[in-house]
Protein backbone atom coordinates (compact mmCIF):
# COMPACT_ATOMS: atom_id res chain seq x y z
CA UNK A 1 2.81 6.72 -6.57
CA UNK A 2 3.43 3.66 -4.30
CA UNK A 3 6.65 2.28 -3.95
CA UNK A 4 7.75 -1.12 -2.80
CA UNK A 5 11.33 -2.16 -1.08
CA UNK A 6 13.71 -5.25 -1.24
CA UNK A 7 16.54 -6.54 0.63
CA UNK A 8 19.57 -5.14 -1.11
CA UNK A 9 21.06 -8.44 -0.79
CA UNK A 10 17.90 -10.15 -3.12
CA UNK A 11 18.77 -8.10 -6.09
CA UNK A 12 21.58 -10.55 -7.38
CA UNK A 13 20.78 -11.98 -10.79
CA UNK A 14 20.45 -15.89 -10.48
CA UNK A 15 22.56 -17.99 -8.62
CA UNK A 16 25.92 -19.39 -10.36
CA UNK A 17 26.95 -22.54 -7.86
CA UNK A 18 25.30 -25.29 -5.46
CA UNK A 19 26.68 -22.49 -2.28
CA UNK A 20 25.07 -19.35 -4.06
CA UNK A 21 21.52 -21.53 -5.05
CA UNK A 22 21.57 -22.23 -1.06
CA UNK A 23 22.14 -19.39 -0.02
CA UNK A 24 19.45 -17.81 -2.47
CA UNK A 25 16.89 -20.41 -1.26
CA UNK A 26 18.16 -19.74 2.55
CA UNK A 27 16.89 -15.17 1.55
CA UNK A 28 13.87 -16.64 0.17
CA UNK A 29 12.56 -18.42 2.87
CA UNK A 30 14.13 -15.47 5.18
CA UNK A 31 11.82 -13.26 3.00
CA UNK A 32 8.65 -14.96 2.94
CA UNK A 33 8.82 -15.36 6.69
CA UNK A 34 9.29 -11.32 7.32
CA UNK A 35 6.38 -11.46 5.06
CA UNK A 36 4.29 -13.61 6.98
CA UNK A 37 5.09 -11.59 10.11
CA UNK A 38 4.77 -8.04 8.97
CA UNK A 39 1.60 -9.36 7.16
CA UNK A 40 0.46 -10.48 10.72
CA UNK A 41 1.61 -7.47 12.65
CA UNK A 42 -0.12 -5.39 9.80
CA UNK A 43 -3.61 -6.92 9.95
CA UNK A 44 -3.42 -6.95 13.96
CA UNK A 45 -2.80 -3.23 14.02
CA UNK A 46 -5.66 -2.63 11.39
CA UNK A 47 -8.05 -4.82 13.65
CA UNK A 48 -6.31 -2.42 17.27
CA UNK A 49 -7.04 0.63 15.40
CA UNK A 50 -10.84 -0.47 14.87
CA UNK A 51 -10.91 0.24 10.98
CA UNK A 52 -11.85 -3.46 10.48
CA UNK A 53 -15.40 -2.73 11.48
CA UNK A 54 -17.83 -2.15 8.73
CA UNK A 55 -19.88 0.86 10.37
CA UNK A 56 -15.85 2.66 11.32
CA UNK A 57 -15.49 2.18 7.12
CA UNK A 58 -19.07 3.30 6.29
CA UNK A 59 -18.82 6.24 8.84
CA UNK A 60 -15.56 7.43 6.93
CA UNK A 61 -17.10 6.85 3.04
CA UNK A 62 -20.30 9.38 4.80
CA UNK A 63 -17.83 11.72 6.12
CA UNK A 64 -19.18 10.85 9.88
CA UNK A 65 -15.98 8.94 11.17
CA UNK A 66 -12.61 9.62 9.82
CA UNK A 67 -11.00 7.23 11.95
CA UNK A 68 -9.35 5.31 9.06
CA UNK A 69 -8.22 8.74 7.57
CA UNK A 70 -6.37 9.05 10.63
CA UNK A 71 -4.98 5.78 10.61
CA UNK A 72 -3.98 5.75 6.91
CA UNK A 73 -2.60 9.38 7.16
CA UNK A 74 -0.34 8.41 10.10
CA UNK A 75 0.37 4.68 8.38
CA UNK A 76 1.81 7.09 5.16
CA UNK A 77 3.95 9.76 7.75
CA UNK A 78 5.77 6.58 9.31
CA UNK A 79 6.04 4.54 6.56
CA UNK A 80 7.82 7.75 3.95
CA UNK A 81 10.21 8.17 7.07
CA UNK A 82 10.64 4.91 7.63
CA UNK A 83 11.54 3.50 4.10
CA UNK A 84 13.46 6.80 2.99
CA UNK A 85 15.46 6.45 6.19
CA UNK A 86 16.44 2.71 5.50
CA UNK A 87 16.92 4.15 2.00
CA UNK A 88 19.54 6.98 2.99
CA UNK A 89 21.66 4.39 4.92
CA UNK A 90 21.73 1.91 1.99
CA UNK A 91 19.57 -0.73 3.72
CA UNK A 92 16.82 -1.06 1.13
CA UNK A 93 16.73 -0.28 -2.54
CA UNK A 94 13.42 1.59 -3.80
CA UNK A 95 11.34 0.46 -6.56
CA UNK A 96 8.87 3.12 -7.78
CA UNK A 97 5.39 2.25 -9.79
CA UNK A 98 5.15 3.99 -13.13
CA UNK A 99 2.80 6.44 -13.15
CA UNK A 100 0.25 5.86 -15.38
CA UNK A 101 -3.18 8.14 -15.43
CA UNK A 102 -5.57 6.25 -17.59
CA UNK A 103 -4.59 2.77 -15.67
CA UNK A 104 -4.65 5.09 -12.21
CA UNK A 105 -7.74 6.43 -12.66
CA UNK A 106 -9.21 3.23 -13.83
CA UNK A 107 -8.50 1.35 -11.03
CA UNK A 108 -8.71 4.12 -8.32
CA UNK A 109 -12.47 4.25 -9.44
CA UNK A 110 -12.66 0.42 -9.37
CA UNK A 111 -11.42 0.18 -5.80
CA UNK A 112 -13.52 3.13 -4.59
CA UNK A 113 -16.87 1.57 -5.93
CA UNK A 114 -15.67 -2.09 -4.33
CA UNK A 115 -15.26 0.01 -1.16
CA UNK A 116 -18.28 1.52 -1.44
CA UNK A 117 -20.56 -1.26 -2.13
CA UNK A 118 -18.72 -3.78 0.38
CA UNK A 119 -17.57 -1.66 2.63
CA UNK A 120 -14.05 -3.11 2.51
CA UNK A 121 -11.18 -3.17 1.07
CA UNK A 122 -8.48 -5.69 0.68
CA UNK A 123 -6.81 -5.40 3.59
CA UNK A 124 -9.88 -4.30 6.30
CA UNK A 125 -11.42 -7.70 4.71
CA UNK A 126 -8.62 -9.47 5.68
CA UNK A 127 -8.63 -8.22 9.39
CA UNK A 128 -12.37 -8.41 9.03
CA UNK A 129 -12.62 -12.25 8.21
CA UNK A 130 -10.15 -13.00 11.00
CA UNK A 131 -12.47 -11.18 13.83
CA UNK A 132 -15.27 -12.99 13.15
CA UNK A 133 -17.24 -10.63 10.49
CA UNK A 134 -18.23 -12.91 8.40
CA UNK A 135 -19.29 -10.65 5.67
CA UNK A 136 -16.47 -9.84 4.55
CA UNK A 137 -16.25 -13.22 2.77
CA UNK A 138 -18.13 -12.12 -0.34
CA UNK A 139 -15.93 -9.27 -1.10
CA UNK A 140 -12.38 -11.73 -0.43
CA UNK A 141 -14.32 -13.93 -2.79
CA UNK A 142 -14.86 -10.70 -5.46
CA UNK A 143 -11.23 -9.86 -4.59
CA UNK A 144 -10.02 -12.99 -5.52
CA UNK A 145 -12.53 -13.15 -8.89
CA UNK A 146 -11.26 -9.36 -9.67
CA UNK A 147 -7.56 -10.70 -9.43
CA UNK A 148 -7.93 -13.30 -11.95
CA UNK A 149 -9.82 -11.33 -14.53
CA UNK A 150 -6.96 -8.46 -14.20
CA UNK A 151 -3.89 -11.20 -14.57
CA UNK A 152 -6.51 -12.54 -17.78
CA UNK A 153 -6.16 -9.17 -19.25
CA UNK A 154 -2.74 -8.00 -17.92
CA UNK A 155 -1.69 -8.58 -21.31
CA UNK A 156 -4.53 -6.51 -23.31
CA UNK A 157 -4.16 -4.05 -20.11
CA UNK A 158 -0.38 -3.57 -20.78
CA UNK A 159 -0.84 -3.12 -24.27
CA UNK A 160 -3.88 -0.33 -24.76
CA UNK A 161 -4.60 0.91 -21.38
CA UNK A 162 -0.93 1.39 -19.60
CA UNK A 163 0.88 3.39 -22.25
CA UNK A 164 -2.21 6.38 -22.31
CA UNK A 165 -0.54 8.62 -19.68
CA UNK A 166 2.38 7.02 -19.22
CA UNK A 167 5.02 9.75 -17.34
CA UNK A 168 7.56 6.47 -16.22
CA UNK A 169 8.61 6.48 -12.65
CA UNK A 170 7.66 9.79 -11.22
CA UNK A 171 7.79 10.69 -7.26
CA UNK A 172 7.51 14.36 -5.54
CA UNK A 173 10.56 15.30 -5.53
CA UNK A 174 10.96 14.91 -9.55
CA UNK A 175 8.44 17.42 -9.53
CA UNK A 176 9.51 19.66 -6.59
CA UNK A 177 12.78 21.84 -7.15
CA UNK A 178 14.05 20.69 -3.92
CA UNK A 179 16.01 17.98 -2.18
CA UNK A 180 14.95 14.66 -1.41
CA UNK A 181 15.05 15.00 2.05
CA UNK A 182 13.79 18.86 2.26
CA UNK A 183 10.33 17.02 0.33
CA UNK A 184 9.72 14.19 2.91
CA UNK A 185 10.42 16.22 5.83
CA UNK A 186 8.08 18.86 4.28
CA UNK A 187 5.67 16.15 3.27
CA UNK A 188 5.52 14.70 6.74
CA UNK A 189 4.92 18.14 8.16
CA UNK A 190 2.39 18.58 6.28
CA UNK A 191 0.60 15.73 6.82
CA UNK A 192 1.05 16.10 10.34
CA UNK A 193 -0.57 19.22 10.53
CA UNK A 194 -3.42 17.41 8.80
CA UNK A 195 -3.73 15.17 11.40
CA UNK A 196 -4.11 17.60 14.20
CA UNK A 197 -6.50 19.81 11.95
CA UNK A 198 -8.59 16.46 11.28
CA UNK A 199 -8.63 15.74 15.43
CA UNK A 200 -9.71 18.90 16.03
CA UNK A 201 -12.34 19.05 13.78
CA UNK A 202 -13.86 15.84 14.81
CA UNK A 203 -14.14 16.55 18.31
CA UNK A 204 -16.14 19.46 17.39
């Protein structure tokens, strides 16, 4: 159930005079720069942590390497703290995906066979491409054919395939007859303790 954030000071409806259009244009561009560098910083930690390389990806889809495992796993701890922390002190607003099991499982098989046959996925292509592995240009170029089919049928997609399963905007702690912060600190333990088991396991 991904979630996305936004400036709480972008979630103004429209602007209403010459000062307020300026100042809206001023965000924006304040916006797509933190883009652009988080984008950045993102791909050049993917590339550092080595699960840009196609035999680090293969080696975790044959259960030989679980170095991106790792990497995700400690990219999910960080990130929950991170954003629910910003969240608690009112610096970011959270906007939570519906959860919707027939489009879910739909497109979680998708991705996984793309992965599987390319060895890639959208990111790791990304960091690929820009470390010379030149490969990774026919699945950007299936990425980029895949996105344009999906906005072609957004509509028909919306319509027949998004409301089977539909449970709206559900996160663990609708489920979980506990606090919000009692579930991400639990959450993070947990995942922690993954972690280590997975490091110990490998060095065996």
């Amino acid at each position: 159930m991904a979630t996305t954030i936004e400036d709480k000071s972008q979630t103004s409806h429209g602007p209403s005079n010459p000062a307020s259009a300026a100042s809206s244009s001023s965000a924006s561009s304040r916006q797509l720069l933190l883009g652009l560098f988080f984008g950045v910083l993102f791909g050049f930690l993917l590339q550092k942590g080595g699960v840009a390389k196609f035999h680090v990806l293969i080696g975790q889809l044959l259960l030989d390497d679980f170095t991106v495992v790792k990497v995700m796993l400690s990219a999910v701890v960080v990130g929950m703290l991170g954003i629910h922390g910003m969240h608690r002190l009112k610096l970011v607003e959270l906007h939570i995906k519906p959860t919707r099991l027939l489009s879910n499982i739909v497109g979680g098989l998708l991705f996984g066979v793309g992965f599987a046959l390319s060895a890639y996925c959208p990111g790791t292509g990304a960091a690929a491409l820009g470390q010379g592995n030149y490969d990774a240009l026919a699945m950007i170029a299936g990425m980029i054919a895949g996105s344009y089919l999906f906005a072609e049928a957004s509509g028909w997609i919306s319509s027949h395939v998004d409301p089977i399963g539909d449970y709206g905007k559900l996160t663990l702690h609708d489920l979980v007859p506990a606090g919000r912060a009692v579930v991400i600190l639990a959450s993070a333990v947990m995942l922690t303790l993954v972690l280590v088991a997975i490091e110990l396991l490998s060095k065996r």
